[in-house]
Protein backbone atom coordinates (compact mmCIF):
# COMPACT_ATOMS: atom_id res chain seq x y z
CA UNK A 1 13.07 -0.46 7.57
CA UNK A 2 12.91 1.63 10.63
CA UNK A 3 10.54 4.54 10.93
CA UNK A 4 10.50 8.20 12.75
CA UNK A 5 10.65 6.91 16.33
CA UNK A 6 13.32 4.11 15.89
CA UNK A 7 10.61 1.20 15.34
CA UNK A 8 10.14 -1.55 12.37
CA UNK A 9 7.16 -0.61 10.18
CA UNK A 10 5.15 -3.95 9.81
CA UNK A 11 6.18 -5.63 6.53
CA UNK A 12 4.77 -8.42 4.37
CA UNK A 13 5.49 -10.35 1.42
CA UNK A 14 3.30 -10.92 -1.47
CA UNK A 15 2.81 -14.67 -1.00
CA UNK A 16 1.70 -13.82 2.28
CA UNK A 17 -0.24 -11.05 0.86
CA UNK A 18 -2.27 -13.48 -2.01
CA UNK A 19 -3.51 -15.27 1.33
CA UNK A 20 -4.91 -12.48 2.71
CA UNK A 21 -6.98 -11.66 -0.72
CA UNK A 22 -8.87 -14.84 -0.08
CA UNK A 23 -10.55 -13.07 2.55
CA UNK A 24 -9.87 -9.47 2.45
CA UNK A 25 -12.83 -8.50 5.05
CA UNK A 26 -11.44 -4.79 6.29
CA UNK A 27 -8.26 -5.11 3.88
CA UNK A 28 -7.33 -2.16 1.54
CA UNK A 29 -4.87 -1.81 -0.71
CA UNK A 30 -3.77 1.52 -1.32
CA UNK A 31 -1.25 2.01 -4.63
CA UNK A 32 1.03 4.94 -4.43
CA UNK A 33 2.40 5.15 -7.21
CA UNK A 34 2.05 7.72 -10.61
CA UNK A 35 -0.53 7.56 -12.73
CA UNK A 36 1.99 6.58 -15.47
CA UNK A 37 3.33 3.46 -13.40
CA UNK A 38 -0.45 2.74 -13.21
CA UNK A 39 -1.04 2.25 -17.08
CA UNK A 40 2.85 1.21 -17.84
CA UNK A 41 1.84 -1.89 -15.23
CA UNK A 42 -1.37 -2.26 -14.17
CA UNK A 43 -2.50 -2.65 -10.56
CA UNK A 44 -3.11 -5.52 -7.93
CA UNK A 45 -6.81 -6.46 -8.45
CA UNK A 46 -8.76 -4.20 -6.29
CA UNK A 47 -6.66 -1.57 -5.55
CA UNK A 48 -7.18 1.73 -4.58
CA UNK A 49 -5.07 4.16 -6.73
CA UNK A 50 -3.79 7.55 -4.75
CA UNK A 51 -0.41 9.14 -5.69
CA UNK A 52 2.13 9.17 -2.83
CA UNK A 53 2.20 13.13 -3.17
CA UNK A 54 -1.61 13.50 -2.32
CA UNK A 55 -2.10 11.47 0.52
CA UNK A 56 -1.80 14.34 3.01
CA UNK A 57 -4.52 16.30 1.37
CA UNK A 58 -6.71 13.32 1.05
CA UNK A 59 -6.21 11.89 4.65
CA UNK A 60 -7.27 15.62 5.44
CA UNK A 61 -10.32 15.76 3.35
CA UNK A 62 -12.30 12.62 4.19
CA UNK A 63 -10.16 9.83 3.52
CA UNK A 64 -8.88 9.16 7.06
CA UNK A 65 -12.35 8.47 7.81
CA UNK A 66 -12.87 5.71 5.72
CA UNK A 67 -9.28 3.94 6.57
CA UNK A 68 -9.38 4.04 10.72
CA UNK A 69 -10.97 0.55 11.05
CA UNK A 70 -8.82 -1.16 8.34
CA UNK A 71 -6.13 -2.84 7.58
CA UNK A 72 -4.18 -0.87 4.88
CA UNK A 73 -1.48 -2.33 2.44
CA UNK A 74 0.45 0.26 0.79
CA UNK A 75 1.93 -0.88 -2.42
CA UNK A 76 4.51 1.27 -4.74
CA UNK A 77 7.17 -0.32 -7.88
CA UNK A 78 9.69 -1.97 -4.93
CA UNK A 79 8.84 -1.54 -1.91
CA UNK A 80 10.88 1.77 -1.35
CA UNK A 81 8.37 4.41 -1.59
CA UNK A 82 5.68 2.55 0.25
CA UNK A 83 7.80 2.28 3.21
CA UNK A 84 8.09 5.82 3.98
CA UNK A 85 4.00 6.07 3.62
CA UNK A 86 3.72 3.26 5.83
CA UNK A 87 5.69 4.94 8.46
CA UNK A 88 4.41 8.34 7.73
CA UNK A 89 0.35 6.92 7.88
CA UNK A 90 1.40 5.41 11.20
CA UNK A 91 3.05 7.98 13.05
CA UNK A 92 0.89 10.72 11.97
CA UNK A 93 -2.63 9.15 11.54
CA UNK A 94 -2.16 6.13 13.69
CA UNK A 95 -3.29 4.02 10.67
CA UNK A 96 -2.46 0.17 10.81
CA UNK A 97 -0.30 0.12 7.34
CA UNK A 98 1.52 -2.65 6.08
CA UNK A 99 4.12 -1.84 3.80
CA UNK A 100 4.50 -4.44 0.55
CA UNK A 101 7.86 -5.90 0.61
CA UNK A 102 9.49 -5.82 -3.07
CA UNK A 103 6.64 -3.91 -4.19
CA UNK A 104 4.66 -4.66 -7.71
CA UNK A 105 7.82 -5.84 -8.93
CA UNK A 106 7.99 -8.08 -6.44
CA UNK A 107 4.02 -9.28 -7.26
CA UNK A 108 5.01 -9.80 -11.18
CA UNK A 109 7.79 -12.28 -10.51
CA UNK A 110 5.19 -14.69 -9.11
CA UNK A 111 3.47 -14.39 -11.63
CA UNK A 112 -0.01 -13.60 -9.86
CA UNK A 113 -2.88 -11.50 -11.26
CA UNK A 114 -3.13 -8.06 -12.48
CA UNK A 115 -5.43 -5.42 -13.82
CA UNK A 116 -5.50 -2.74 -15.95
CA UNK A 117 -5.35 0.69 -14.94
């Protein structure tokens, strides 16, 4: 996936992903998806839930803050959605974002844990 200037937005798969929850010092995962996906699925354990169409507003009312020093995971259904935040968090709030390849889907099909929403 390429982003506003031409670049690759920094990727990575869930396996990959399950390693770094062993030791998740500085790691956030941020779930953009609806509230409805939320319940209908459930969430990667420890998640932070934020709806793709409020980030803006909450980057611009504290949140940045809080994110500058970590390592952010954005996770949506596929992996489509959380691209464009990716790229969007990087370019605009120099974030370091790492988009979820294949998404929750993608996390369900290997059968690894869940919670509720």
């Amino acid at each position: 996936m390429k982003f506003f200037n031409n670049q690759s937005i920094p990727n990575i798969d869930v396996k990959k992903l399950k390693l770094k929850l062993e030791n998740p010092v500085k790691l956030v995962l941020l779930d953009i998806r609806t509230p409805d996906e939320w319940k209908e699925s459930g969430l990667i354990p420890g998640s932070i839930t934020l709806p793709m169409q409020l980030i803006r507003k909450k980057m611009d009312n504290g949140l940045l803050d809080k994110l500058m020093d970590k390592e952010i995971i954005i996770i949506c259904r596929s992996g489509n959605r959380s691209s464009y935040v990716t790229s969007f968090l990087i370019k605009y709030y120099g974030l370091n974002c790492v988009n979820l390849e294949g998404g929750i889907l993608d996390w369900y099909e290997h059968n690894y844990k869940f919670e509720e929403y």
